[in-house]
N, C-alpha and C. Protein backbone atom coordinates (compact mmCIF):
# COMPACT_ATOMS: atom_id res chain seq x y z
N UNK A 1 0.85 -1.19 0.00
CA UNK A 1 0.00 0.00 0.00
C UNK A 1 0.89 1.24 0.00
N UNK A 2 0.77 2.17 -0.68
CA UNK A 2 1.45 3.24 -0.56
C UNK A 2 0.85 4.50 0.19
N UNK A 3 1.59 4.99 0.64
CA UNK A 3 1.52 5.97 1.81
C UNK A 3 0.32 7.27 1.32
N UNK A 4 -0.49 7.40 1.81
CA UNK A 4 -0.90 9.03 1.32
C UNK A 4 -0.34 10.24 1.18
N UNK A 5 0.80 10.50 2.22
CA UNK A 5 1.73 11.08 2.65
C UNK A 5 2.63 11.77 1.38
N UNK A 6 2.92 10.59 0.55
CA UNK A 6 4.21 10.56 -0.37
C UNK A 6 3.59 11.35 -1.61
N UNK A 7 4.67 11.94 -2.19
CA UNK A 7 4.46 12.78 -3.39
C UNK A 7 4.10 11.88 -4.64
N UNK A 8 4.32 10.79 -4.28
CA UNK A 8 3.76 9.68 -5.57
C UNK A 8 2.40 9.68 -5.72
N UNK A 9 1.68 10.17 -6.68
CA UNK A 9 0.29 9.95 -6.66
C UNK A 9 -0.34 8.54 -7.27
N UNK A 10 -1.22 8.00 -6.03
CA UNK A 10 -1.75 6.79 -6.38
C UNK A 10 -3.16 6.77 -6.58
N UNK A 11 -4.29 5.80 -6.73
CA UNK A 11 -5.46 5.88 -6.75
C UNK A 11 -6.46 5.59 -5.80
N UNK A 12 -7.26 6.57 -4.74
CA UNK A 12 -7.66 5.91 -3.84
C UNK A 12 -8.95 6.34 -3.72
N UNK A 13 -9.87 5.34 -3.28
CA UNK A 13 -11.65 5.34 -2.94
C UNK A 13 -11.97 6.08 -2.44
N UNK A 14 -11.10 6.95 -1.47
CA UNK A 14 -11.54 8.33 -0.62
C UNK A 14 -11.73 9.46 -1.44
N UNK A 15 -11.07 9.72 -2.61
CA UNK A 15 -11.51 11.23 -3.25
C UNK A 15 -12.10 11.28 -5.01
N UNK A 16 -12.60 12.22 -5.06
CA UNK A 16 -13.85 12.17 -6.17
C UNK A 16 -12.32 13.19 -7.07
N UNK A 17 -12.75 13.18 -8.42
CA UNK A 17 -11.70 13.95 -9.04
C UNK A 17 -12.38 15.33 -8.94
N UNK A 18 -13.37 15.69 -8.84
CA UNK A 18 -14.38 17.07 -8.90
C UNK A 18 -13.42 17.54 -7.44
N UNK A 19 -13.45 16.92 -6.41
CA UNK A 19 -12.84 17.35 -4.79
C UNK A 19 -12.30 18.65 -4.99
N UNK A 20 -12.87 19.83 -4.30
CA UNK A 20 -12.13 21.26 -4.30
C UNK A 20 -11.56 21.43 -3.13
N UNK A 21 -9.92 21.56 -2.96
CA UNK A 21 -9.63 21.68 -1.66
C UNK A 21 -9.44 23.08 -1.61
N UNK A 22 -9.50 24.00 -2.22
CA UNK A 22 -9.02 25.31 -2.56
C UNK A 22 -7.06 25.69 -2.05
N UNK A 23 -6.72 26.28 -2.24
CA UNK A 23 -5.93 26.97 -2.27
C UNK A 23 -5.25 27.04 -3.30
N UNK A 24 -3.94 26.87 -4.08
CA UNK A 24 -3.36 27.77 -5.08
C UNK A 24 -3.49 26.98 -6.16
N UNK A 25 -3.95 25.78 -6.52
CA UNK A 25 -4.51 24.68 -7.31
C UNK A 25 -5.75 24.55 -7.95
N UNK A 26 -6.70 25.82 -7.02
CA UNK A 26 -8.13 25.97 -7.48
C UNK A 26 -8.27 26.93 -8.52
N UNK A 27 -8.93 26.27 -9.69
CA UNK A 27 -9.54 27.00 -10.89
C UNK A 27 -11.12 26.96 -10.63
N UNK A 28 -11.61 27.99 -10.85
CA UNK A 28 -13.14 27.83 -11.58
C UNK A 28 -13.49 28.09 -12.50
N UNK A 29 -14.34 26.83 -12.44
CA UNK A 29 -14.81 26.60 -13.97
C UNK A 29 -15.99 26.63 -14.40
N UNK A 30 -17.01 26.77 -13.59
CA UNK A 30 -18.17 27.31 -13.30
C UNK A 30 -18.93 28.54 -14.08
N UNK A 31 -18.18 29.52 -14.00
CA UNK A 31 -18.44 30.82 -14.43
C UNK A 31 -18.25 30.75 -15.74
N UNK A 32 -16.97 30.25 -16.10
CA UNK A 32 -16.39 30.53 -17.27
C UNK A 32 -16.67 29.24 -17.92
N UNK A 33 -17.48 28.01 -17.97
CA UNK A 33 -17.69 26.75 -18.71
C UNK A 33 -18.00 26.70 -20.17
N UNK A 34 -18.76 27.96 -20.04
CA UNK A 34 -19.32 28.17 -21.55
C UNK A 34 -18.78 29.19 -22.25
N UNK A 35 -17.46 29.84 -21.85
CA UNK A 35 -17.56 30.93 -22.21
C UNK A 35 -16.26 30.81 -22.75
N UNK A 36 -16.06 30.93 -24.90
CA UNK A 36 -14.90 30.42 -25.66
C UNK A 36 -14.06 31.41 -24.71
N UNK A 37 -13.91 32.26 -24.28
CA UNK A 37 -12.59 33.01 -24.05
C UNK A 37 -11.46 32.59 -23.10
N UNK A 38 -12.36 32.15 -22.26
CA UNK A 38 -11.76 31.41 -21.15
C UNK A 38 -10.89 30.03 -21.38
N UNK A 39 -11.91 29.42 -22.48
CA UNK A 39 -10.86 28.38 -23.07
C UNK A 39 -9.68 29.00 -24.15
N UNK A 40 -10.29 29.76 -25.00
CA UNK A 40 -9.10 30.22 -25.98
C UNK A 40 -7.94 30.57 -25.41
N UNK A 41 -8.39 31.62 -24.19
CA UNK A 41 -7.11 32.06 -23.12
C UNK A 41 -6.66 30.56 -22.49
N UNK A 42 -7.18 29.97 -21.68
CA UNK A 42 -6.27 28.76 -21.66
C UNK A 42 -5.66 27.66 -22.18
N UNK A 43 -6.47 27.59 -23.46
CA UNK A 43 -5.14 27.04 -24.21
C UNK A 43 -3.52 27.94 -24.58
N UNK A 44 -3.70 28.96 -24.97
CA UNK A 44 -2.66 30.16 -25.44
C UNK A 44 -1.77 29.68 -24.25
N UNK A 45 -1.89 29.97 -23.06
CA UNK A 45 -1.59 30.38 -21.96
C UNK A 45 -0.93 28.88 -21.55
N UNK A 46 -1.51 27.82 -21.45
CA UNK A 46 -0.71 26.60 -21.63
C UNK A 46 0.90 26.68 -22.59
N UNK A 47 0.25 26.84 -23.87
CA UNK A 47 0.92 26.61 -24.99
C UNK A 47 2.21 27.56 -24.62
N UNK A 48 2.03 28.77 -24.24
CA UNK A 48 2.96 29.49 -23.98
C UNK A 48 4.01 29.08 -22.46
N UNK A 49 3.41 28.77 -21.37
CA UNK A 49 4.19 28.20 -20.48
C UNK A 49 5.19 27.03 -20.83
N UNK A 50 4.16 26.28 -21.47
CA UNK A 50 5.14 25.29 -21.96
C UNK A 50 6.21 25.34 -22.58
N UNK A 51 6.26 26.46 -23.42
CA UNK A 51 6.98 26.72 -24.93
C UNK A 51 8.05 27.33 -23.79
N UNK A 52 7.91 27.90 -22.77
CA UNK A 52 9.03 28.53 -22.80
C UNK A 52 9.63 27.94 -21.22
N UNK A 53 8.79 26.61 -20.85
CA UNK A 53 9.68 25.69 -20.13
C UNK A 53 10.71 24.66 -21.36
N UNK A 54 9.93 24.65 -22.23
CA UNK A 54 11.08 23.92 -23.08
C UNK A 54 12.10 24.43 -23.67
N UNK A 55 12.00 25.84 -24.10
CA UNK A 55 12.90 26.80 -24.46
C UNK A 55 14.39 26.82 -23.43
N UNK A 56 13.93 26.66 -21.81
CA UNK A 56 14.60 26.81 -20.63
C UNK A 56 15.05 25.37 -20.41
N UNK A 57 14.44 24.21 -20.66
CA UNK A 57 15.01 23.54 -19.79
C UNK A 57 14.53 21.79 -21.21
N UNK A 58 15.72 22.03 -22.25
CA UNK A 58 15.52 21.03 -23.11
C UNK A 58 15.55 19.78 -22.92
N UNK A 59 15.53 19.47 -22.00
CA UNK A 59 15.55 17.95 -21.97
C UNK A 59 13.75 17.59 -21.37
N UNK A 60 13.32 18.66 -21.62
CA UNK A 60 11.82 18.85 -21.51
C UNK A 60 11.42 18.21 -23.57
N UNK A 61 11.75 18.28 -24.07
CA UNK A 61 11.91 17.83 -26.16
C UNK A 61 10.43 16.67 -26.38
N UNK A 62 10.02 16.34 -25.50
CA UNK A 62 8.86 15.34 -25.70
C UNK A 62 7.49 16.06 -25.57
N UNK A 63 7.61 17.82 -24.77
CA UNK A 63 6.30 18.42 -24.83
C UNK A 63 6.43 19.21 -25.84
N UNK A 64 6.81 19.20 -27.11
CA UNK A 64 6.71 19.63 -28.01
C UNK A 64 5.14 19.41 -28.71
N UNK A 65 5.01 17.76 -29.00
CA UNK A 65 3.73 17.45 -28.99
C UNK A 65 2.86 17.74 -28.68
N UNK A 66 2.65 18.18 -27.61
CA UNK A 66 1.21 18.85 -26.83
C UNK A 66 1.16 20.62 -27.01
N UNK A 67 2.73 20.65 -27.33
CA UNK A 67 2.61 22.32 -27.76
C UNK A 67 2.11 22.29 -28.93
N UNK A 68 2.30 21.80 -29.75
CA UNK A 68 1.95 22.14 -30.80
C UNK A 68 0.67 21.93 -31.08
N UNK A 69 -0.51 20.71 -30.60
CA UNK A 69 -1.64 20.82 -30.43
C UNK A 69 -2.29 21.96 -29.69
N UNK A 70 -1.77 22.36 -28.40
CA UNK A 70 -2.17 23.41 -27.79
C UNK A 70 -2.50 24.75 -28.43
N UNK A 71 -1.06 25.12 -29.08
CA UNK A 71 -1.03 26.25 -30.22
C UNK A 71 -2.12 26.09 -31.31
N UNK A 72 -2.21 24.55 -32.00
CA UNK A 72 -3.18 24.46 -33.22
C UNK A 72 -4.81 24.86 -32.41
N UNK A 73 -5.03 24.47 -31.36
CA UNK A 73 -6.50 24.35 -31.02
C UNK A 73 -6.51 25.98 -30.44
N UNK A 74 -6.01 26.74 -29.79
CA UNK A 74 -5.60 27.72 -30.01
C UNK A 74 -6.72 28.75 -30.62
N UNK A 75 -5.77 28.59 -32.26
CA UNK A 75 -6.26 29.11 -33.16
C UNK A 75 -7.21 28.15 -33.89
N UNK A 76 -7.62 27.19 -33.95
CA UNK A 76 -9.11 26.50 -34.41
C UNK A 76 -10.49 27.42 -33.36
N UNK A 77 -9.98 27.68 -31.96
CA UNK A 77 -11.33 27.73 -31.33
C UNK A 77 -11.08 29.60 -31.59
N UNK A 78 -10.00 30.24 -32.38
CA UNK A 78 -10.05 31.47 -32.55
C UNK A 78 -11.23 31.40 -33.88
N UNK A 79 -11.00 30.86 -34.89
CA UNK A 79 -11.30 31.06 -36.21
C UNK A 79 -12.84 30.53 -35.76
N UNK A 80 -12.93 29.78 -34.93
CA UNK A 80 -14.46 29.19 -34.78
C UNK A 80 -15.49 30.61 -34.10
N UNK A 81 -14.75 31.56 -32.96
CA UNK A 81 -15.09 32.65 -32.65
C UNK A 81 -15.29 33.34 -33.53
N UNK A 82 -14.64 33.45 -34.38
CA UNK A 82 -14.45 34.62 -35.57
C UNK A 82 -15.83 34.44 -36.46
N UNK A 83 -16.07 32.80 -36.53
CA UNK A 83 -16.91 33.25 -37.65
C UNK A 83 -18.44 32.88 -37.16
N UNK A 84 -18.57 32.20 -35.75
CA UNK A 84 -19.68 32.54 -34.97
C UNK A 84 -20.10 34.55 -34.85
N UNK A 85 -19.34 34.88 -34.41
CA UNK A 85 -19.15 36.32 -34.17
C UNK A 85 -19.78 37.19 -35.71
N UNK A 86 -18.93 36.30 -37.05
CA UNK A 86 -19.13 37.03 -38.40
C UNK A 86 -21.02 36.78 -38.31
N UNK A 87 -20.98 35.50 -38.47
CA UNK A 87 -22.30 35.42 -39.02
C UNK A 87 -23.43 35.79 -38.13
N UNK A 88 -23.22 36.04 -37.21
CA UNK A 88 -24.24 36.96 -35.77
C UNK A 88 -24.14 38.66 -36.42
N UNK A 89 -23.17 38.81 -36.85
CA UNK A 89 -22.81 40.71 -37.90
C UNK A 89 -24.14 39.98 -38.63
N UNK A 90 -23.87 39.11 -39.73
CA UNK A 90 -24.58 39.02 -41.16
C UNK A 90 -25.32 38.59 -40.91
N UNK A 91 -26.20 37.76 -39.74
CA UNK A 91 -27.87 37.60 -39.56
C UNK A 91 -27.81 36.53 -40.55
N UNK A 92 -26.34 35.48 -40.55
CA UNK A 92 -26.46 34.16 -41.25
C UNK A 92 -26.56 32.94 -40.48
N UNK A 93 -27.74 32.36 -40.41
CA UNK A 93 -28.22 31.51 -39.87
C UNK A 93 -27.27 29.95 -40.48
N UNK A 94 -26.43 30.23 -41.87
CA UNK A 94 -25.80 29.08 -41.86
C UNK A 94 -25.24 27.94 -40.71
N UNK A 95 -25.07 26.38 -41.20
CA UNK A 95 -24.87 25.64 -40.30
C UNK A 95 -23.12 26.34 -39.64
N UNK A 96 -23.42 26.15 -38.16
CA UNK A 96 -21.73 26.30 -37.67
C UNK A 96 -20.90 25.01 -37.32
N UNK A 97 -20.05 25.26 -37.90
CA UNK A 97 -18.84 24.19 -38.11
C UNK A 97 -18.27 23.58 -36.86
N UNK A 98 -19.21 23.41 -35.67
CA UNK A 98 -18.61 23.26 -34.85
C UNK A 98 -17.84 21.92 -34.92
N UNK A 99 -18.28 20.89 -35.01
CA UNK A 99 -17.57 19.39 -35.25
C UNK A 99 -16.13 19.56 -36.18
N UNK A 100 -15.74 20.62 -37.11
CA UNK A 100 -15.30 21.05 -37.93
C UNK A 100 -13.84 21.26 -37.33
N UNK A 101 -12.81 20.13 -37.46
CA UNK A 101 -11.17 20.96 -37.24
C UNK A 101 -10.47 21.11 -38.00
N UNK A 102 -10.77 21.33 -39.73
CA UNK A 102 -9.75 21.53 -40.85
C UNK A 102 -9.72 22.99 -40.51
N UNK A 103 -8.25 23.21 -40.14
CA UNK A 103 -8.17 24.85 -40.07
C UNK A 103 -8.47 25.71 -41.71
N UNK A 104 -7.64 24.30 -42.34
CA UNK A 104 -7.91 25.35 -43.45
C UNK A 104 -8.92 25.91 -44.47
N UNK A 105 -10.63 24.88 -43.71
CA UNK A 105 -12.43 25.14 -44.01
C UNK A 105 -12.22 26.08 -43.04
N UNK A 106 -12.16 26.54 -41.72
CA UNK A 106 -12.45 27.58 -41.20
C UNK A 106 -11.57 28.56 -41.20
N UNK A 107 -10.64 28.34 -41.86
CA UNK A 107 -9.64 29.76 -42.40
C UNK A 107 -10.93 30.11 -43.73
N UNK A 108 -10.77 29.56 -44.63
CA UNK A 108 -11.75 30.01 -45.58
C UNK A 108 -12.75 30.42 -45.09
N UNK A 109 -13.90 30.20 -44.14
CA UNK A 109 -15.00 30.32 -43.81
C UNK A 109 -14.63 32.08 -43.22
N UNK A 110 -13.50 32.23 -42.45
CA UNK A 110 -13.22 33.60 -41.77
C UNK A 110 -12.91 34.44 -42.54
N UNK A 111 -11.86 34.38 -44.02
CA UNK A 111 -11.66 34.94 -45.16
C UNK A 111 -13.32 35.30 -45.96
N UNK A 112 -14.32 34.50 -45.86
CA UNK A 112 -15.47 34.99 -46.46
C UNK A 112 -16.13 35.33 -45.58
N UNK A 113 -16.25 35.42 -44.63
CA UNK A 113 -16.86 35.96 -43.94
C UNK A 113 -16.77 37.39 -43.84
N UNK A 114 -15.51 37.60 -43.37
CA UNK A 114 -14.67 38.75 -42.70
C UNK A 114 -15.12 39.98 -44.41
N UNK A 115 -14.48 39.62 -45.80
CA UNK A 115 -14.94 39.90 -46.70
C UNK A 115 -16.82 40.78 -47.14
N UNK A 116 -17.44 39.45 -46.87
CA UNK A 116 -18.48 39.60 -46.89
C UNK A 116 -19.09 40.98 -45.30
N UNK A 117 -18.26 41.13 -44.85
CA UNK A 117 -18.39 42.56 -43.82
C UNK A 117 -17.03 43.64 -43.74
N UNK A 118 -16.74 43.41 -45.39
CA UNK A 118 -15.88 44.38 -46.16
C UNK A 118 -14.78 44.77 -44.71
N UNK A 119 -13.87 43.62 -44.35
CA UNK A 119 -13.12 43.82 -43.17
C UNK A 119 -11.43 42.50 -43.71
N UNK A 120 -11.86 42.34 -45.28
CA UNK A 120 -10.75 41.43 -45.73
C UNK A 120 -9.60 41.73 -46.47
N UNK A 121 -8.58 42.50 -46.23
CA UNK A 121 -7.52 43.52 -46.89
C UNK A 121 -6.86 43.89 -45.71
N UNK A 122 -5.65 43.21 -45.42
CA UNK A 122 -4.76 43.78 -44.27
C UNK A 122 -3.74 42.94 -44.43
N UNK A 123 -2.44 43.38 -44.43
CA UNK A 123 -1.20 42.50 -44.76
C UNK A 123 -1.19 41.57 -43.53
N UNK A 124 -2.08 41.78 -42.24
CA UNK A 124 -1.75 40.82 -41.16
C UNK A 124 -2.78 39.39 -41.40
N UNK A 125 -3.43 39.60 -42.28
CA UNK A 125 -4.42 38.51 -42.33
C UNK A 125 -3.76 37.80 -43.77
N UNK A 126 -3.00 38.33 -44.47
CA UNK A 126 -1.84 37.55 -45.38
C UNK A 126 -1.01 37.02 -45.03
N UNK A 127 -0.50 37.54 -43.70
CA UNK A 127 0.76 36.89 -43.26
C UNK A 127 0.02 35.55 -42.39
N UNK A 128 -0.82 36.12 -41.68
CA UNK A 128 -1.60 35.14 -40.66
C UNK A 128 -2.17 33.81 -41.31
N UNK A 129 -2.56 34.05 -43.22
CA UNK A 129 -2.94 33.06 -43.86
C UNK A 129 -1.99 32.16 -43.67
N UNK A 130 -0.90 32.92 -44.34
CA UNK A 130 0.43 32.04 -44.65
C UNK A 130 0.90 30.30 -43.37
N UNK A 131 0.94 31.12 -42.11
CA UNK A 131 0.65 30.49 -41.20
C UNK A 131 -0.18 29.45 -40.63
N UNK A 132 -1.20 29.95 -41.09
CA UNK A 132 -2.61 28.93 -40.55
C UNK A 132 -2.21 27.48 -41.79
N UNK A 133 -1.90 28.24 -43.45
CA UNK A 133 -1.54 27.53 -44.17
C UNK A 133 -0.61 26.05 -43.64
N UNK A 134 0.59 26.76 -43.30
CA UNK A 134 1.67 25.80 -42.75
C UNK A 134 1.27 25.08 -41.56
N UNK A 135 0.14 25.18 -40.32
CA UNK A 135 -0.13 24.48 -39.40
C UNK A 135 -0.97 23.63 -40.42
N UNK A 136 -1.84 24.00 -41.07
CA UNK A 136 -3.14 23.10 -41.46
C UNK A 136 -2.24 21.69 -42.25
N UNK A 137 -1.56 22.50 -43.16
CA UNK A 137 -0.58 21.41 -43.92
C UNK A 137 0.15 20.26 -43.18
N UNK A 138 0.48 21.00 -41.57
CA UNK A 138 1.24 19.54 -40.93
C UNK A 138 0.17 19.09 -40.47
N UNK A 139 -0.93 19.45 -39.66
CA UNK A 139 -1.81 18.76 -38.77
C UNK A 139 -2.93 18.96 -39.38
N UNK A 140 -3.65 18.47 -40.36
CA UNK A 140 -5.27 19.06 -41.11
C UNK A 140 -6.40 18.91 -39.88
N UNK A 141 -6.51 17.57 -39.49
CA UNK A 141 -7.55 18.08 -38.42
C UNK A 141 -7.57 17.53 -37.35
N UNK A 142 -6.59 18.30 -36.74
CA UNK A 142 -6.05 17.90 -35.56
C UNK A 142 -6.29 16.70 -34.44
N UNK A 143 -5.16 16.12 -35.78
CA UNK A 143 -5.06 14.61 -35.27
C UNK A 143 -3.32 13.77 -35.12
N UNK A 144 -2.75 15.05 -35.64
CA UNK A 144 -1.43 14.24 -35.77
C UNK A 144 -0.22 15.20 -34.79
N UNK A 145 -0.82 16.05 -33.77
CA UNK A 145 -0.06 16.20 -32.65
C UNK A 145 -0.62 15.85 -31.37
N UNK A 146 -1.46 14.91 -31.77
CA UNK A 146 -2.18 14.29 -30.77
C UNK A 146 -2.04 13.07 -30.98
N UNK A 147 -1.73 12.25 -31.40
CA UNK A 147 -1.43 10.78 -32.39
C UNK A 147 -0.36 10.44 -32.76
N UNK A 148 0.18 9.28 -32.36
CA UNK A 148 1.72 9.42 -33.50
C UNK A 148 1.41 8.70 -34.03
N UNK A 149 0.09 8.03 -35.26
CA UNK A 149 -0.12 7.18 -36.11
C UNK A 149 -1.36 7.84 -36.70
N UNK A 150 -2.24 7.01 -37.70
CA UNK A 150 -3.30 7.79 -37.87
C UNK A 150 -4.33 6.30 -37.64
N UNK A 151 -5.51 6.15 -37.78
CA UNK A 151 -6.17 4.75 -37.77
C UNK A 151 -5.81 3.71 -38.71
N UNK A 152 -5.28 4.28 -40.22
CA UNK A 152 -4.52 2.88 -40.92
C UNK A 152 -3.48 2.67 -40.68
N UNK A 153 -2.55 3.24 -39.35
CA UNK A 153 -0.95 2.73 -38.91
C UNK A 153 -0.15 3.90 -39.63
N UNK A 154 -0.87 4.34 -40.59
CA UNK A 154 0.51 5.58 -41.13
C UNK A 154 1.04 6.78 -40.03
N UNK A 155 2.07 7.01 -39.95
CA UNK A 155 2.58 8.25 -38.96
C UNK A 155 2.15 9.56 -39.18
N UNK A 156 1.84 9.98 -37.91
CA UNK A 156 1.14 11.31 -37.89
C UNK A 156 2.20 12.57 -38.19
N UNK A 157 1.78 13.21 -38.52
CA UNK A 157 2.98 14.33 -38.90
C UNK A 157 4.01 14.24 -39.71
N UNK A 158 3.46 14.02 -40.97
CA UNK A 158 4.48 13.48 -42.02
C UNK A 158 4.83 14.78 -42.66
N UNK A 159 4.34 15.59 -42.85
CA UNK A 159 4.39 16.75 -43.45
C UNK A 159 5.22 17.87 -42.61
N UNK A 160 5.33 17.55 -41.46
CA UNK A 160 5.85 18.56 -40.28
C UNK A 160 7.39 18.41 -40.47
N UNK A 161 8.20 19.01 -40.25
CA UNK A 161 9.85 19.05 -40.05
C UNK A 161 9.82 18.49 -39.36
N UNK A 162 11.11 17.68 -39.33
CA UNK A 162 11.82 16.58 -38.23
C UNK A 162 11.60 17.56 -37.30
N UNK A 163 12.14 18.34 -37.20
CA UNK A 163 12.57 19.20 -35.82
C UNK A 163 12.03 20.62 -35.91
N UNK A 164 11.93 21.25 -34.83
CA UNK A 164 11.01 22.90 -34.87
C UNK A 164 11.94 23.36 -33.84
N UNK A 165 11.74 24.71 -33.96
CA UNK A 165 12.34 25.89 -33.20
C UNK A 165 11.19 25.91 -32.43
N UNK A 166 10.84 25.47 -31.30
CA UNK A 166 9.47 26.22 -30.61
C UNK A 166 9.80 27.46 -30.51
N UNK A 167 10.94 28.15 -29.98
CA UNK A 167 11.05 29.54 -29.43
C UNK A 167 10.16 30.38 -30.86
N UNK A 168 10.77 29.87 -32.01
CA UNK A 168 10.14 30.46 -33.16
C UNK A 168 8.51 30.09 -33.43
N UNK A 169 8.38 28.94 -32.96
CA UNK A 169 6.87 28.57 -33.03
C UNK A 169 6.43 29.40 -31.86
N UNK A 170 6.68 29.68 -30.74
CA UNK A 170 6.07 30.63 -29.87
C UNK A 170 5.66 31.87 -30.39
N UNK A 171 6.67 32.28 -31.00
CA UNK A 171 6.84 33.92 -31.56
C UNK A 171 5.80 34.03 -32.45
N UNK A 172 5.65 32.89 -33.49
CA UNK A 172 5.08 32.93 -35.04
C UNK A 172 3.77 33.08 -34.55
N UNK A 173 2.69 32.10 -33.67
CA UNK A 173 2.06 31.50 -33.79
C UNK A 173 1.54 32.70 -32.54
N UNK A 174 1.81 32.93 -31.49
CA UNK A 174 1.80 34.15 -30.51
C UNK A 174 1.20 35.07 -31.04
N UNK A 175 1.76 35.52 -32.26
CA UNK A 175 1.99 36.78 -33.34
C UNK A 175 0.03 36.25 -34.12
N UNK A 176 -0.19 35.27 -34.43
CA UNK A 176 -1.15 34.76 -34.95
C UNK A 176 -2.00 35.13 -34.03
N UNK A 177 -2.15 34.35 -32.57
CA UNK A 177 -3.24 34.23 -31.68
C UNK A 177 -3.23 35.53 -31.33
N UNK A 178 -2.69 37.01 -31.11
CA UNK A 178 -2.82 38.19 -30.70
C UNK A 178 -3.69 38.96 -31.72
N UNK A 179 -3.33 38.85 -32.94
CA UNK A 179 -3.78 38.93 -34.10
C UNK A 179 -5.87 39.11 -33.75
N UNK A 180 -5.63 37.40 -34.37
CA UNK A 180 -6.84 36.79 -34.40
C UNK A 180 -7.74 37.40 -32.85
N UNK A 181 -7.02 37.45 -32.02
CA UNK A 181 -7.76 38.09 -30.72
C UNK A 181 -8.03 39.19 -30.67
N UNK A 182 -7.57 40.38 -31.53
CA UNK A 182 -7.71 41.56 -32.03
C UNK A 182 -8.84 41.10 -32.68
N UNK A 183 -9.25 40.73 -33.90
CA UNK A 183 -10.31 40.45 -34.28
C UNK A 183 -11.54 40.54 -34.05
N UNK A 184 -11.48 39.20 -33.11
CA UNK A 184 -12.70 38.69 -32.01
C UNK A 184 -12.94 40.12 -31.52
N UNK A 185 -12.24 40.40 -30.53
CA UNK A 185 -12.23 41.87 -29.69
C UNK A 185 -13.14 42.79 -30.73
N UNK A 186 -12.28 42.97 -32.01
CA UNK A 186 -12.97 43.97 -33.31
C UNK A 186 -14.71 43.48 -33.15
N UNK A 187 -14.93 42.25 -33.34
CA UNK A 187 -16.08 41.95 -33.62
C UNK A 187 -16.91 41.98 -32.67
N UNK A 188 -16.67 41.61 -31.50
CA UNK A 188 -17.63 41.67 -30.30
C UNK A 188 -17.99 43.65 -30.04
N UNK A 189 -17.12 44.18 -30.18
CA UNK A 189 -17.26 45.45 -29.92
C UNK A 189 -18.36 46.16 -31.30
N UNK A 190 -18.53 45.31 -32.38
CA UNK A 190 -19.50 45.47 -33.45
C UNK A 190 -20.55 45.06 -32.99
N UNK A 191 -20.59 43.89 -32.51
CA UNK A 191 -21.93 43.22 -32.08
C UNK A 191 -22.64 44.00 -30.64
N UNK A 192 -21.80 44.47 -30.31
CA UNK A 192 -22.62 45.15 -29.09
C UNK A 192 -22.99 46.60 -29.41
N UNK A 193 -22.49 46.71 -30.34
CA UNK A 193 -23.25 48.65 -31.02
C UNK A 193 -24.11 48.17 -32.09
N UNK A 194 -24.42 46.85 -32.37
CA UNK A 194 -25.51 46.80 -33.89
C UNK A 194 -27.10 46.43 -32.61
């Protein structure tokens, strides 16, 4: 039997995983359950701690994986804001993509959208394409930084470089999610004056 005591965590009949003991470990999630921002901000906010424990301390090289999902979902639940947000402007009842993780259907969907509310012309949403481009191309729907196979045995991330700069994937992709959060911000501040 192992000790309760010990920093080894084991599995025991006495505590529920919900258990709030409060102090510096307690999140709530309550308030914020439904509310994308709270998740968008905590994924970013992951993605970024991480990125720059691995930056600091490399023999950390195996959470690369989860960074890079972190970063991709990121910006999937940005572009999903974006065009919930668009089509609430345009009074388009179209279906929403929620089941939907090809970044590069809801990159398009935000490019027509954004367009269609004459808001599509800015060198940051060219550069930002470029980007979304190169994530969608390694991971299409986000399954292969979460997977190291796919369901017929082929390897996930075939398209991705052997190796990444996270410090540079922090920067690039940072540069993206601030972006795209400008956006959102743009749009919610529309939706509350229409």
């Amino acid at each position: 039997m192992v000790d309760e005591n010990e920093s080894y965590p084991w599995p025991r009949a006495t505590r529920s995983l919900w258990t709030c003991g409060g102090g510096f470990g307690h999140v709530t999630l309550g308030e914020t359950w439904h509310r994308s921002g709270a998740y968008i901000r905590g994924y970013e906010q992951a993605a970024e701690i991480l990125s720059d424990h691995v930056v600091s301390n490399p023999a950390s090289r195996t959470l690369g994986y989860p960074i890079l999902f972190l970063w991709r979902h990121t910006v999937e639940l940005q572009l999903k804001e974006i065009i919930r947000s668009t089509r609430a402007l345009l009074i388009d009842d179209s279906k929403f993509p929620d089941d939907e993780h090809r970044l590069s259907k809801l990159w398009t969907d935000v490019r027509t959208d954004l367009s269609r509310l004459g808001l599509n012309e800015s060198d940051e949403l060219s550069f930002t394409e470029v980007t979304i481009k190169e994530l969608a191309s390694a991971d299409p729907r986000s399954i292969d930084a979460r997977y190291s196979e796919h369901r017929d045995g082929q390897p996930t991330l075939r398209a991705a470089p052997g190796a990444i700069d996270l410090k540079n994937v922090r920067d690039i992709l940072g540069g993206v999610v601030n972006f795209l959060g400008c956006v959102i911000e743009d749009l919610s501040q529309r939706l509350d004056h229409d």
